[in-house]
PDB file of N, CA and C in Angstrom:
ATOM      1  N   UNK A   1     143.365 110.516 276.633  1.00  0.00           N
ATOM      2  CA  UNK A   1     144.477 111.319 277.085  1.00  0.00           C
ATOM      3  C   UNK A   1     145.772 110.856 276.401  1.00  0.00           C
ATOM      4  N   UNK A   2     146.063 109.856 276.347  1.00  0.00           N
ATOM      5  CA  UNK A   2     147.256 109.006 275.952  1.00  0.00           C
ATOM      6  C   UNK A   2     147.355 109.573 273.938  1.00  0.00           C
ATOM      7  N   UNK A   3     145.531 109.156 273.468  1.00  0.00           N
ATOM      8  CA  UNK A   3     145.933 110.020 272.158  1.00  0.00           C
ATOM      9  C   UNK A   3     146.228 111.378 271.698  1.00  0.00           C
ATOM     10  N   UNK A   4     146.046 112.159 272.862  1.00  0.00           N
ATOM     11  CA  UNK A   4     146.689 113.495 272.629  1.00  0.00           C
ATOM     12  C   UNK A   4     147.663 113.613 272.967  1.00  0.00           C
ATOM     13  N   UNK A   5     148.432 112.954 273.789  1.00  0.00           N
ATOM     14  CA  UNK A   5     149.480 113.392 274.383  1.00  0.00           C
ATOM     15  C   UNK A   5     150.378 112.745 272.966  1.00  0.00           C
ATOM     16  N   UNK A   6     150.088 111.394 272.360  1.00  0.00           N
ATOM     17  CA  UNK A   6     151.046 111.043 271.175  1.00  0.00           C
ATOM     18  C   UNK A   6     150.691 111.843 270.102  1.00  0.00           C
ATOM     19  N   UNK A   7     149.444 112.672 269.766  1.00  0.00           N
ATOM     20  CA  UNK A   7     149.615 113.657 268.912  1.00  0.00           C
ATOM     21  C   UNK A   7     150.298 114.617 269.028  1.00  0.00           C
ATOM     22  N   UNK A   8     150.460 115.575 270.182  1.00  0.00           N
ATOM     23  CA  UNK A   8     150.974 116.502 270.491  1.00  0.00           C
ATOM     24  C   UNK A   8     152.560 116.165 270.379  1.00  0.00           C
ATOM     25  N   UNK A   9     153.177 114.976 270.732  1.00  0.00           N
ATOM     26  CA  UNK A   9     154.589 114.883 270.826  1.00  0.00           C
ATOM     27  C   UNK A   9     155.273 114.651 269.030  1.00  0.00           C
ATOM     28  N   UNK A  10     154.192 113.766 268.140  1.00  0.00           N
ATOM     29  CA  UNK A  10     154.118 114.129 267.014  1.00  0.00           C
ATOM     30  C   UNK A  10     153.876 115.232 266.390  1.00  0.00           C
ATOM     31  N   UNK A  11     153.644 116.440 266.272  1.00  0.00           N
ATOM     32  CA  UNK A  11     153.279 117.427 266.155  1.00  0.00           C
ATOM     33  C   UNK A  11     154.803 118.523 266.882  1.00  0.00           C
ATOM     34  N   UNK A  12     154.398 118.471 268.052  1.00  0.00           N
ATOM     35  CA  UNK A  12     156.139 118.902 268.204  1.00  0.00           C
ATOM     36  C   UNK A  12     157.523 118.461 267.196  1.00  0.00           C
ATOM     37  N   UNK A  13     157.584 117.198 267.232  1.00  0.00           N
ATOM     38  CA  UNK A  13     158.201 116.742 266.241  1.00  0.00           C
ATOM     39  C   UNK A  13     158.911 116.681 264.705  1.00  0.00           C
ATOM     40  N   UNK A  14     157.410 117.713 264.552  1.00  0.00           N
ATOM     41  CA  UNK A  14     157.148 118.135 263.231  1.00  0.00           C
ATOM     42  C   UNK A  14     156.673 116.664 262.523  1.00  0.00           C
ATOM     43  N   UNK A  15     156.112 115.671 262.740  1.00  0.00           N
ATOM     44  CA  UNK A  15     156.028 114.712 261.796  1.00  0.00           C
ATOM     45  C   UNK A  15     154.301 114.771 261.964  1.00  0.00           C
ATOM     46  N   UNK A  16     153.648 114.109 260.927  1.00  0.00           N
ATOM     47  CA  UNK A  16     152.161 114.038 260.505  1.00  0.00           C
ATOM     48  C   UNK A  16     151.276 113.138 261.153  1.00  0.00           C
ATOM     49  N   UNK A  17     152.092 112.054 261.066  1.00  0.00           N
ATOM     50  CA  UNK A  17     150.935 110.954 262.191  1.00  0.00           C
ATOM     51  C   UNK A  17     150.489 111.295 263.017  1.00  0.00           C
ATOM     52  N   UNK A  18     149.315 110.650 263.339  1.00  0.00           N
ATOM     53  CA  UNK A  18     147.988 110.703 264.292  1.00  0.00           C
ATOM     54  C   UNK A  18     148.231 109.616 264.948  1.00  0.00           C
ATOM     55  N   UNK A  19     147.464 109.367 266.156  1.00  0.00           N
ATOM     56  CA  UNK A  19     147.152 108.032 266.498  1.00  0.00           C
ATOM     57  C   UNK A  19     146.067 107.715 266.265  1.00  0.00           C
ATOM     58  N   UNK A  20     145.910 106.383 266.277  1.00  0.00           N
ATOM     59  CA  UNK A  20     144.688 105.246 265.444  1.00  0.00           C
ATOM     60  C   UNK A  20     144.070 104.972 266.363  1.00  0.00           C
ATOM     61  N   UNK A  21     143.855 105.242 267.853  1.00  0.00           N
ATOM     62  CA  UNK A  21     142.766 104.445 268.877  1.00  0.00           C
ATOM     63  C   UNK A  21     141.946 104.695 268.656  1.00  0.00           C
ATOM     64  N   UNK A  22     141.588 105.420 268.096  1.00  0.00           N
ATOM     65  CA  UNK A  22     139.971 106.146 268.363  1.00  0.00           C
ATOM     66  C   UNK A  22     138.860 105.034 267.505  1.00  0.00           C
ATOM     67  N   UNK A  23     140.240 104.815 266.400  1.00  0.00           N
ATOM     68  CA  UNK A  23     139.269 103.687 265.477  1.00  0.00           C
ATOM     69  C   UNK A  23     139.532 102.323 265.989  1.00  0.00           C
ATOM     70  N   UNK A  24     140.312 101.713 267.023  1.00  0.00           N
ATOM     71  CA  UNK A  24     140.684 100.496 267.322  1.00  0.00           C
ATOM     72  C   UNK A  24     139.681 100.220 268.407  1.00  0.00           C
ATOM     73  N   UNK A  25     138.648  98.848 267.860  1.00  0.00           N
ATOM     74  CA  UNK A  25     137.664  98.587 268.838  1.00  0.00           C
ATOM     75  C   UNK A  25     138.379  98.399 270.043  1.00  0.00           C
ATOM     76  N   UNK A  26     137.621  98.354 271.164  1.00  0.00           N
ATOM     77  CA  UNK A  26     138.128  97.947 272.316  1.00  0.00           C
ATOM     78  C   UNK A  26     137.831  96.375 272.506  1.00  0.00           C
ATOM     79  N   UNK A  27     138.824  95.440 272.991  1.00  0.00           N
ATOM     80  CA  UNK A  27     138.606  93.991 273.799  1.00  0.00           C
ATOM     81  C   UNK A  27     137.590  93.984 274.404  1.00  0.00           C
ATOM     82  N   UNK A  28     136.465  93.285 273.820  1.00  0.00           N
ATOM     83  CA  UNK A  28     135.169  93.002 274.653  1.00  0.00           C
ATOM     84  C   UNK A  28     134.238  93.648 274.289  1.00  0.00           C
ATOM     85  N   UNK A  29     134.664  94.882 273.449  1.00  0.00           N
ATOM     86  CA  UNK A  29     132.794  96.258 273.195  1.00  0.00           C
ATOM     87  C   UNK A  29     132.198  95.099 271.888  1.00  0.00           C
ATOM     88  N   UNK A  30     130.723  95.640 272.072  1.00  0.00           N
ATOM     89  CA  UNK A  30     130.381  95.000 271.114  1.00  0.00           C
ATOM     90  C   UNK A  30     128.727  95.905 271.347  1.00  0.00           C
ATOM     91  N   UNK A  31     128.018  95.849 270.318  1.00  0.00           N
ATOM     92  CA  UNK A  31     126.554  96.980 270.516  1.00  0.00           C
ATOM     93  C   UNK A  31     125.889  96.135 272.102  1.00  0.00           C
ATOM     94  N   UNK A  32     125.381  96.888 272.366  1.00  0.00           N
ATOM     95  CA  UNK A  32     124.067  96.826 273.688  1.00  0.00           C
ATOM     96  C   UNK A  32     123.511  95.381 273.425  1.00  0.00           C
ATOM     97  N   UNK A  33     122.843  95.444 272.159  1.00  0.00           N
ATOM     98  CA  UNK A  33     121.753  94.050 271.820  1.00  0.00           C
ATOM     99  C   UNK A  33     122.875  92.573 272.024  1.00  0.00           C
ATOM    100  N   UNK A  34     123.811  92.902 271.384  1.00  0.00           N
ATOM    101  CA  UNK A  34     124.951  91.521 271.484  1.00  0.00           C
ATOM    102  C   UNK A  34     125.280  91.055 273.070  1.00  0.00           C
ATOM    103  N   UNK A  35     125.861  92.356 273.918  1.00  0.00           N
ATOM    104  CA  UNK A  35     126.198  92.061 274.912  1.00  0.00           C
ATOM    105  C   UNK A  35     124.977  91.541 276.359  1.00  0.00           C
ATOM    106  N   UNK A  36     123.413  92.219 275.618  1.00  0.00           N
ATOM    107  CA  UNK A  36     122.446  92.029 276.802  1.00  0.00           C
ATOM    108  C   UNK A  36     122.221  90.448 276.625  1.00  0.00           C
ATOM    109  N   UNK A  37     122.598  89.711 275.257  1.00  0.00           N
ATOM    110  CA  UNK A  37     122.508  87.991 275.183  1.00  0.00           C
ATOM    111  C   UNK A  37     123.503  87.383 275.490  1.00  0.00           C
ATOM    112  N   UNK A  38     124.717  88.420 276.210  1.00  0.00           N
ATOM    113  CA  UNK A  38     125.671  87.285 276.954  1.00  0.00           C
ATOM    114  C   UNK A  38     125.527  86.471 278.200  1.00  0.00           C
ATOM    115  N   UNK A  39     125.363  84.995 278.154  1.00  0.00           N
ATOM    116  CA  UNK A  39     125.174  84.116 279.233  1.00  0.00           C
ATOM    117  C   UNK A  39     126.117  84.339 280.262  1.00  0.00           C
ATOM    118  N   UNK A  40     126.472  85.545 280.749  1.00  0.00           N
ATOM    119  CA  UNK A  40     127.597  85.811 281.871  1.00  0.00           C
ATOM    120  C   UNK A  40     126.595  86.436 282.658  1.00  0.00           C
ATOM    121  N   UNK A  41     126.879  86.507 284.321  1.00  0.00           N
ATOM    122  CA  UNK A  41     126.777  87.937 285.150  1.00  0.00           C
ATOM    123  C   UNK A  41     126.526  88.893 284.370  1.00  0.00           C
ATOM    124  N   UNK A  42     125.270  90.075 284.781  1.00  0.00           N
ATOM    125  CA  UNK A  42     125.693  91.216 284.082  1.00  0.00           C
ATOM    126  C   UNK A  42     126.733  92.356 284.831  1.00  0.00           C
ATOM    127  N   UNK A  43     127.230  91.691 286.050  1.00  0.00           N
ATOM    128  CA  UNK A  43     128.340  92.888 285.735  1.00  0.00           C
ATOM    129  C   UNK A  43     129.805  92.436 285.966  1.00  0.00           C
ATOM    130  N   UNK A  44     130.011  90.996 285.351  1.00  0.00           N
ATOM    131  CA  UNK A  44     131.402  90.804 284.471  1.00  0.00           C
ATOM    132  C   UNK A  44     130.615  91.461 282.944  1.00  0.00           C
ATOM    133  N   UNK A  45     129.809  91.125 282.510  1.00  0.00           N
ATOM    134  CA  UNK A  45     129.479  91.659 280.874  1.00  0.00           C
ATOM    135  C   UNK A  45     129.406  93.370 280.758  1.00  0.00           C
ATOM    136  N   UNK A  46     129.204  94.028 282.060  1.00  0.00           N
ATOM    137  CA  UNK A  46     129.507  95.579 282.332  1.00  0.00           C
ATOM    138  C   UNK A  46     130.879  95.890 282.415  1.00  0.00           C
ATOM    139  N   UNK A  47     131.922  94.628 282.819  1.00  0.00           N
ATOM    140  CA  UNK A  47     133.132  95.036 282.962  1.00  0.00           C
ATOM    141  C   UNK A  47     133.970  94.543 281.607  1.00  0.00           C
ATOM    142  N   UNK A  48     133.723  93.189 281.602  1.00  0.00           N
ATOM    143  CA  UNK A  48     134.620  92.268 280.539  1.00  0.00           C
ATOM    144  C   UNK A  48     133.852  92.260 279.171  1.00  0.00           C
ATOM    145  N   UNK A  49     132.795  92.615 278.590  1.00  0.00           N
ATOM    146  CA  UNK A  49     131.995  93.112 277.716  1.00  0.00           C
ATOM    147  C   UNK A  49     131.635  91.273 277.163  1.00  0.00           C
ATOM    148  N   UNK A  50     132.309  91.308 276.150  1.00  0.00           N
ATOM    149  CA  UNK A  50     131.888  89.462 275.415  1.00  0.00           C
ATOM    150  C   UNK A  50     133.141  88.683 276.011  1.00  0.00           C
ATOM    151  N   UNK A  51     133.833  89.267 276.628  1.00  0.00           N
ATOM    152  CA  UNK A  51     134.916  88.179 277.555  1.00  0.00           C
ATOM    153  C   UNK A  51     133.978  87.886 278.667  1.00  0.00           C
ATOM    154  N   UNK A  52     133.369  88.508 278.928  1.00  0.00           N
ATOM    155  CA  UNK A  52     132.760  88.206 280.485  1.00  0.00           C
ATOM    156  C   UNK A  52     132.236  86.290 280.460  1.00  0.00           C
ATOM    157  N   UNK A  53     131.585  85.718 279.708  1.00  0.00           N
ATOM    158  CA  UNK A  53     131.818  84.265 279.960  1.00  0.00           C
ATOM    159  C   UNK A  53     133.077  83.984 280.053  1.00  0.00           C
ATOM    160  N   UNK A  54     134.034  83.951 279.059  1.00  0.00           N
ATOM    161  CA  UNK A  54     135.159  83.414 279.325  1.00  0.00           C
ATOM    162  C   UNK A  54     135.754  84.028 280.579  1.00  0.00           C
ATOM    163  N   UNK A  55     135.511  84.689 281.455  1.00  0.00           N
ATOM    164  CA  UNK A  55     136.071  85.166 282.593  1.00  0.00           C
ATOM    165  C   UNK A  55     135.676  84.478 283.575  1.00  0.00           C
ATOM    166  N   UNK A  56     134.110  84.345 283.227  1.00  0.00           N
ATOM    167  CA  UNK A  56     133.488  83.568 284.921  1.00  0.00           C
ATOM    168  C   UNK A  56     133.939  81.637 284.511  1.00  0.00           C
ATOM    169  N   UNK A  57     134.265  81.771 283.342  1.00  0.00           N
ATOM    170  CA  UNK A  57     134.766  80.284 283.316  1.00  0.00           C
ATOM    171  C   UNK A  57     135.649  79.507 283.872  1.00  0.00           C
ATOM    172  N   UNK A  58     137.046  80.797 284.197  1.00  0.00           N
ATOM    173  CA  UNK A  58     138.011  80.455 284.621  1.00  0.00           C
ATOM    174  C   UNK A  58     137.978  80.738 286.330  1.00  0.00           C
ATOM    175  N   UNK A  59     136.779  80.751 286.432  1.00  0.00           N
ATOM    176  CA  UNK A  59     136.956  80.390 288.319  1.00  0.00           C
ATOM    177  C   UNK A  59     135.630  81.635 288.831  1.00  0.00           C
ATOM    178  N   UNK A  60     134.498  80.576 288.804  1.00  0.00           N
ATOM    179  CA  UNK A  60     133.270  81.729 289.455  1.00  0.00           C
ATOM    180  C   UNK A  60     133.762  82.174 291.402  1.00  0.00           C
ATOM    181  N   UNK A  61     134.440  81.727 291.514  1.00  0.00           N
ATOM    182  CA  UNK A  61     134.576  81.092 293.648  1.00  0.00           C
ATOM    183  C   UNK A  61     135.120  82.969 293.507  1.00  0.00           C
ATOM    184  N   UNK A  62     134.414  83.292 294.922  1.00  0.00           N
ATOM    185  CA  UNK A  62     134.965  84.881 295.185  1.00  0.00           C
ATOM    186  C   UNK A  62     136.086  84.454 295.832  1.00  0.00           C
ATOM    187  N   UNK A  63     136.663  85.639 295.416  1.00  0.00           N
ATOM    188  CA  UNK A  63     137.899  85.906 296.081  1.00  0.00           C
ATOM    189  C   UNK A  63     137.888  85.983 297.759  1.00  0.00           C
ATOM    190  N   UNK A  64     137.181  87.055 298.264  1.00  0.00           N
ATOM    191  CA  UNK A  64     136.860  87.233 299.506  1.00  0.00           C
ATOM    192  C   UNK A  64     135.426  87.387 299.868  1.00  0.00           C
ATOM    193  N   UNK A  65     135.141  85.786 300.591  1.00  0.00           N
ATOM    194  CA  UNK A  65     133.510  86.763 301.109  1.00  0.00           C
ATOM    195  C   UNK A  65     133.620  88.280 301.483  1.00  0.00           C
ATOM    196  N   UNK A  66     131.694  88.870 300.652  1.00  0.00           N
ATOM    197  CA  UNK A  66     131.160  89.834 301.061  1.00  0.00           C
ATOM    198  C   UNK A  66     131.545  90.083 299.825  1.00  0.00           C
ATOM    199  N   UNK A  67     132.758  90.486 298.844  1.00  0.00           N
ATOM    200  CA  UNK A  67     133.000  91.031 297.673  1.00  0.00           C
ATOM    201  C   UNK A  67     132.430  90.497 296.577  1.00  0.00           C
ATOM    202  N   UNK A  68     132.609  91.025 295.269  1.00  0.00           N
ATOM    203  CA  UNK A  68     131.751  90.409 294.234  1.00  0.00           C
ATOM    204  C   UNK A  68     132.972  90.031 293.462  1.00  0.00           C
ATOM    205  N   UNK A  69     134.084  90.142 293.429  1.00  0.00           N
ATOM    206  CA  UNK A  69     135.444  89.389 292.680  1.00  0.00           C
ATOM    207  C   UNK A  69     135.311  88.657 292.661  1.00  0.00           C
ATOM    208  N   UNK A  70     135.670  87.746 291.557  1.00  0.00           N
ATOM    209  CA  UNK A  70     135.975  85.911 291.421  1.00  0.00           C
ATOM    210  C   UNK A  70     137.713  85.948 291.105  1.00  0.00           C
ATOM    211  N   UNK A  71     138.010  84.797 291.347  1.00  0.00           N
ATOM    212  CA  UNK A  71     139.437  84.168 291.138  1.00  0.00           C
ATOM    213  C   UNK A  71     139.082  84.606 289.596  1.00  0.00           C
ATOM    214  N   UNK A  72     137.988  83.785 288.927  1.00  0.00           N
ATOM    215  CA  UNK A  72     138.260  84.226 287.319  1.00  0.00           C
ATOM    216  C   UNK A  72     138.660  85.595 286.832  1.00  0.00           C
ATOM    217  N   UNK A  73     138.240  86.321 287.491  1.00  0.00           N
ATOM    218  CA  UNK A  73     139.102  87.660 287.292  1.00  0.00           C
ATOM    219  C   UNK A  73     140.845  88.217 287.144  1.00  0.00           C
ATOM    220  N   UNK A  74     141.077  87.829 288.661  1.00  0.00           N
ATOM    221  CA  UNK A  74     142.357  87.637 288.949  1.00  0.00           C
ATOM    222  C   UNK A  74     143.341  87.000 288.006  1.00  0.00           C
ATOM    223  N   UNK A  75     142.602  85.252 287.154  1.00  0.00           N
ATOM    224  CA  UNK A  75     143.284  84.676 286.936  1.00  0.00           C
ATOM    225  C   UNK A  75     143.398  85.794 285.136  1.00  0.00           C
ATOM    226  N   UNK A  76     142.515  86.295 285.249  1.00  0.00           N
ATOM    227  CA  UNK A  76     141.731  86.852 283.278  1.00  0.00           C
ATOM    228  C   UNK A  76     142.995  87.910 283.368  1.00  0.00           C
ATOM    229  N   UNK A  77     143.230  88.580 284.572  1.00  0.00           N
ATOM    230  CA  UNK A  77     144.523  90.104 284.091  1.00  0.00           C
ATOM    231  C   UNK A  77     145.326  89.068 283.956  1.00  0.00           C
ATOM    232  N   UNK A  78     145.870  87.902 284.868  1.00  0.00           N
ATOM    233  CA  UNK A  78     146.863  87.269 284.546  1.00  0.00           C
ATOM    234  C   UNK A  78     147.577  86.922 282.894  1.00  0.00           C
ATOM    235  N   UNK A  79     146.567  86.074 282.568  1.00  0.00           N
ATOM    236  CA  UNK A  79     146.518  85.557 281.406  1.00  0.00           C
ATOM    237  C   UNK A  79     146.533  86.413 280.289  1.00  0.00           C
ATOM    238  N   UNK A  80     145.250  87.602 280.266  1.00  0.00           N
ATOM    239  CA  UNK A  80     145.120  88.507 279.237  1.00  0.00           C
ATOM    240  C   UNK A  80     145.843  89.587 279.350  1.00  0.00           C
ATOM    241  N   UNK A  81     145.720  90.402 280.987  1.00  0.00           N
ATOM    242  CA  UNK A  81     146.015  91.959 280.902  1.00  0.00           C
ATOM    243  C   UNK A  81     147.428  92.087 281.510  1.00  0.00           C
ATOM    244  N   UNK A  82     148.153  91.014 281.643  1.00  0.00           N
ATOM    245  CA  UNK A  82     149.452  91.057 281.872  1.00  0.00           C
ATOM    246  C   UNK A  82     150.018  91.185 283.296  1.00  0.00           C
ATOM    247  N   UNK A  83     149.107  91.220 284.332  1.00  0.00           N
ATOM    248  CA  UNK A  83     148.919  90.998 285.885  1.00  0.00           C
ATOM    249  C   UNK A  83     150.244  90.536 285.883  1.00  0.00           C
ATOM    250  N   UNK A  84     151.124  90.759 286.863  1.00  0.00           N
ATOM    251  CA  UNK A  84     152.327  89.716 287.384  1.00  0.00           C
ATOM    252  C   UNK A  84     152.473  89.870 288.750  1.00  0.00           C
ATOM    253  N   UNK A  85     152.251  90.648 289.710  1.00  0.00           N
ATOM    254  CA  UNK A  85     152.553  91.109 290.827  1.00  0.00           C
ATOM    255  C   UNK A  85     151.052  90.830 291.751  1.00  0.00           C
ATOM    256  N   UNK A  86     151.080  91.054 292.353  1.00  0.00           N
ATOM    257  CA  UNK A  86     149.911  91.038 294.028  1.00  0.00           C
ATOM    258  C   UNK A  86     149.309  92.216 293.679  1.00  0.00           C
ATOM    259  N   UNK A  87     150.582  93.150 294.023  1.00  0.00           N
ATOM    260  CA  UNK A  87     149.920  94.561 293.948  1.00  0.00           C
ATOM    261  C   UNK A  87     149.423  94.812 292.481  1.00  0.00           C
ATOM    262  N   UNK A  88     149.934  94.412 291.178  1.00  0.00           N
ATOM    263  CA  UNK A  88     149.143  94.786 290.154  1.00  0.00           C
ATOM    264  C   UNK A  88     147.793  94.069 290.236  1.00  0.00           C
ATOM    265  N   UNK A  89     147.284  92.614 291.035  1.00  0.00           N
ATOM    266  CA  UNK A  89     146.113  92.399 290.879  1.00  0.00           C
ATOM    267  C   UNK A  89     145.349  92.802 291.872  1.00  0.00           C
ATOM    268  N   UNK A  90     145.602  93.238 293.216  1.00  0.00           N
ATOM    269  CA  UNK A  90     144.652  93.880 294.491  1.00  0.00           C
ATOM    270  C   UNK A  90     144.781  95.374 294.414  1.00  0.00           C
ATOM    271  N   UNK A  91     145.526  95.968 293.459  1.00  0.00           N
ATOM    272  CA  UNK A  91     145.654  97.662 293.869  1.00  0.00           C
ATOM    273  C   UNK A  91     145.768  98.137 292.405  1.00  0.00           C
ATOM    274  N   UNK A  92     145.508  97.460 290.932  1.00  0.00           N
ATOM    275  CA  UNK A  92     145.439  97.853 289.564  1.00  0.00           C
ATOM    276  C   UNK A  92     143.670  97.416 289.156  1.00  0.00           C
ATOM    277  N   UNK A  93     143.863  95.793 289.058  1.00  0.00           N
ATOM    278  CA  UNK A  93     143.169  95.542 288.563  1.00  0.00           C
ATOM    279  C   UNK A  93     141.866  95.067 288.979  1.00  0.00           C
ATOM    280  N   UNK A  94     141.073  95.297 290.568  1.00  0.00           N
ATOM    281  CA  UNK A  94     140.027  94.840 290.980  1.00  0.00           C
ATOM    282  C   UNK A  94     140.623  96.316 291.967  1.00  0.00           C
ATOM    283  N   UNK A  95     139.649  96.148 293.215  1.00  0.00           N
ATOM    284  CA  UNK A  95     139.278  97.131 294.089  1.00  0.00           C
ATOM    285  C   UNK A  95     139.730  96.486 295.215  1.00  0.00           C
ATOM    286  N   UNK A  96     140.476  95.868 295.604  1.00  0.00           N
ATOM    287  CA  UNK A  96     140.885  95.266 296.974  1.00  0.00           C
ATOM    288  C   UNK A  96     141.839  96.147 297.007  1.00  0.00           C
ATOM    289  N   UNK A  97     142.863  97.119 296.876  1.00  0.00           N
ATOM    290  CA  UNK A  97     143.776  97.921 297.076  1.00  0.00           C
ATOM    291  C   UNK A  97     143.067  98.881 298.508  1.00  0.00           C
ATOM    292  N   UNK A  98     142.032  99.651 297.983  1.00  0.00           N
ATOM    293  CA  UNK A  98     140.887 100.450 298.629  1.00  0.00           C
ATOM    294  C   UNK A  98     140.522 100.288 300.300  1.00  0.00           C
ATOM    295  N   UNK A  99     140.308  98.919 300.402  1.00  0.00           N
ATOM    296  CA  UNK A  99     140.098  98.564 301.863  1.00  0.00           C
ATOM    297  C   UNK A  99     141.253  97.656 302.139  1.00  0.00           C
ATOM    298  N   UNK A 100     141.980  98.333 303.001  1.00  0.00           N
ATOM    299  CA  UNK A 100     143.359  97.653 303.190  1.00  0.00           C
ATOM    300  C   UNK A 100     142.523  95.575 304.143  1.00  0.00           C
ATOM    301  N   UNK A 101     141.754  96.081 305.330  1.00  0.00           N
ATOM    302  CA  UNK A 101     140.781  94.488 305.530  1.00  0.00           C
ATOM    303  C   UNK A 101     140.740  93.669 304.350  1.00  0.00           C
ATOM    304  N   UNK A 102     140.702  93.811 303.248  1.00  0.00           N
ATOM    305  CA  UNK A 102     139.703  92.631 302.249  1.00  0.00           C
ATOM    306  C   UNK A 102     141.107  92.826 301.479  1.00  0.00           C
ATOM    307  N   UNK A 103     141.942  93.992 301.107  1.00  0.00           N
ATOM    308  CA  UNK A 103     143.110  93.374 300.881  1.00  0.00           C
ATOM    309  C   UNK A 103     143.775  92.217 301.433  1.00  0.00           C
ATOM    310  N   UNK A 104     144.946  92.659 302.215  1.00  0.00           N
ATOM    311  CA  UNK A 104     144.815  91.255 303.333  1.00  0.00           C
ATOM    312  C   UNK A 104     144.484  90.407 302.833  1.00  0.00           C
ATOM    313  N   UNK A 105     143.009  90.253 303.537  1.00  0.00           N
ATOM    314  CA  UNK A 105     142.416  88.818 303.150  1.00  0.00           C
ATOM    315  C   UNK A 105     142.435  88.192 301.923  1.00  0.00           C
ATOM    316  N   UNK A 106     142.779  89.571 300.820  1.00  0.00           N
ATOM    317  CA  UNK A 106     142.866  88.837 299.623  1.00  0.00           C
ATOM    318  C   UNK A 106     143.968  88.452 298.953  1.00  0.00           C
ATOM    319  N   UNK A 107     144.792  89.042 299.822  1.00  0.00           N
ATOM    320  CA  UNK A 107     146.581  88.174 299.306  1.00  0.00           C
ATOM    321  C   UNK A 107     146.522  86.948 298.741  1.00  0.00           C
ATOM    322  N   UNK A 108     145.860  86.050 300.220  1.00  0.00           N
ATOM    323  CA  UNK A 108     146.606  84.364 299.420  1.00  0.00           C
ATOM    324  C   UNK A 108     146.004  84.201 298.170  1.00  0.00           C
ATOM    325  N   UNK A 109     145.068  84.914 297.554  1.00  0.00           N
ATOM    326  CA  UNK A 109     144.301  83.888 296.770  1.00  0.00           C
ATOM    327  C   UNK A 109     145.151  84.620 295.523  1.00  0.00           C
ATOM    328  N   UNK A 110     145.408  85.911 295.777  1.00  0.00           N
ATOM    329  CA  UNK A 110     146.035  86.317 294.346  1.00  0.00           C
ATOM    330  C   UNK A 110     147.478  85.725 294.598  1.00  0.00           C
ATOM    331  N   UNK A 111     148.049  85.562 295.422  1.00  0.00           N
ATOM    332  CA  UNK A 111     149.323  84.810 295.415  1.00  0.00           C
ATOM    333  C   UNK A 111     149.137  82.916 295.207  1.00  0.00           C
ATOM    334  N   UNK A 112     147.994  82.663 295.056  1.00  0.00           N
ATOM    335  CA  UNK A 112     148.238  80.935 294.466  1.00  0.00           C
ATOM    336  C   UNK A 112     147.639  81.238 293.357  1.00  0.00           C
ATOM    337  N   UNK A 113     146.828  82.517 292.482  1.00  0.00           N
ATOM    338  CA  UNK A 113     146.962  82.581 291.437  1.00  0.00           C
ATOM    339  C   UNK A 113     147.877  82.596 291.010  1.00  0.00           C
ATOM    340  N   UNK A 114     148.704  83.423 291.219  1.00  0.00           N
ATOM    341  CA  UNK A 114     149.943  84.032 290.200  1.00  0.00           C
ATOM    342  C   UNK A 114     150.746  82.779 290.637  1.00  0.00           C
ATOM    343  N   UNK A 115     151.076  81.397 291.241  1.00  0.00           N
ATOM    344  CA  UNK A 115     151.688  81.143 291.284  1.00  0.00           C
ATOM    345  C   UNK A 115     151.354  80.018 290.249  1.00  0.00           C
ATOM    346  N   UNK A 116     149.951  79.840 290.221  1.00  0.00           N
ATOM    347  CA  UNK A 116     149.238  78.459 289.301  1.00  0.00           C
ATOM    348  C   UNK A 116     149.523  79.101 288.148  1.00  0.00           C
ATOM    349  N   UNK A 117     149.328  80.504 287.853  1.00  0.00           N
ATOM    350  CA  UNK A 117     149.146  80.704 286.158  1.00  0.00           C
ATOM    351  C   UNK A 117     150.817  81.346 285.437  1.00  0.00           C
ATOM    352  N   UNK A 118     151.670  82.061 286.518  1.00  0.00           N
ATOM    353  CA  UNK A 118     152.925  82.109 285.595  1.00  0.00           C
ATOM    354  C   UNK A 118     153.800  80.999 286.062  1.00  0.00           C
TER     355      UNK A 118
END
């Protein structure tokens, strides 16, 4: 969506450029055969593709019993995807937004993340 919408505003514009995503691998893709020999979870390696070890490295402990989140997650938007807020890590970047219960419960832990990692 994002590359049409910068074609189209180029194009209004009158100028020629395209955008380039289409050819810019994504962080983490890599073929089927590479990713089924990653020593991670398979579903950090469904989410984080060849980051997924380096994700469960930085903290396997769940966030909230019953959920399948780890702190390594939390801490991975931090570090990588630019996380700064509570709400960008319980209501962007994992699924604790959804059930306001396991939100909650999952405040403190994203708040002594964000306080250990910025």
């Amino acid at each position: 969506m994002a590359e049409e919408a910068v074609d189209a505003v180029v194009e209004r514009l009158g100028g020629t450029a395209r955008s380039t995503t289409a050819r810019l691998p994504l962080v983490g893709a890599a073929p089927r055969i590479a990713l089924d020999a990653l020593p991670a979870p398979a579903r950090l390696v469904a989410r984080y593709g060849t980051e997924a070890a380096d994700v469960e490295a930085l903290g396997p402990d769940l966030v909230v019993a019953g959920r399948p989140e780890t702190v390594g997650e939390l801490r991975f938007a931090v570090r990588a995807e630019g996380a700064r807020t509570v709400a960008d890590l319980l209501d962007r970047r994992t699924r604790f937004g959804l059930v306001p219960e396991d939100r909650a419960r999952a405040v403190p832990v994203a708040e002594q993340v964000l306080a250990d990692e910025l």
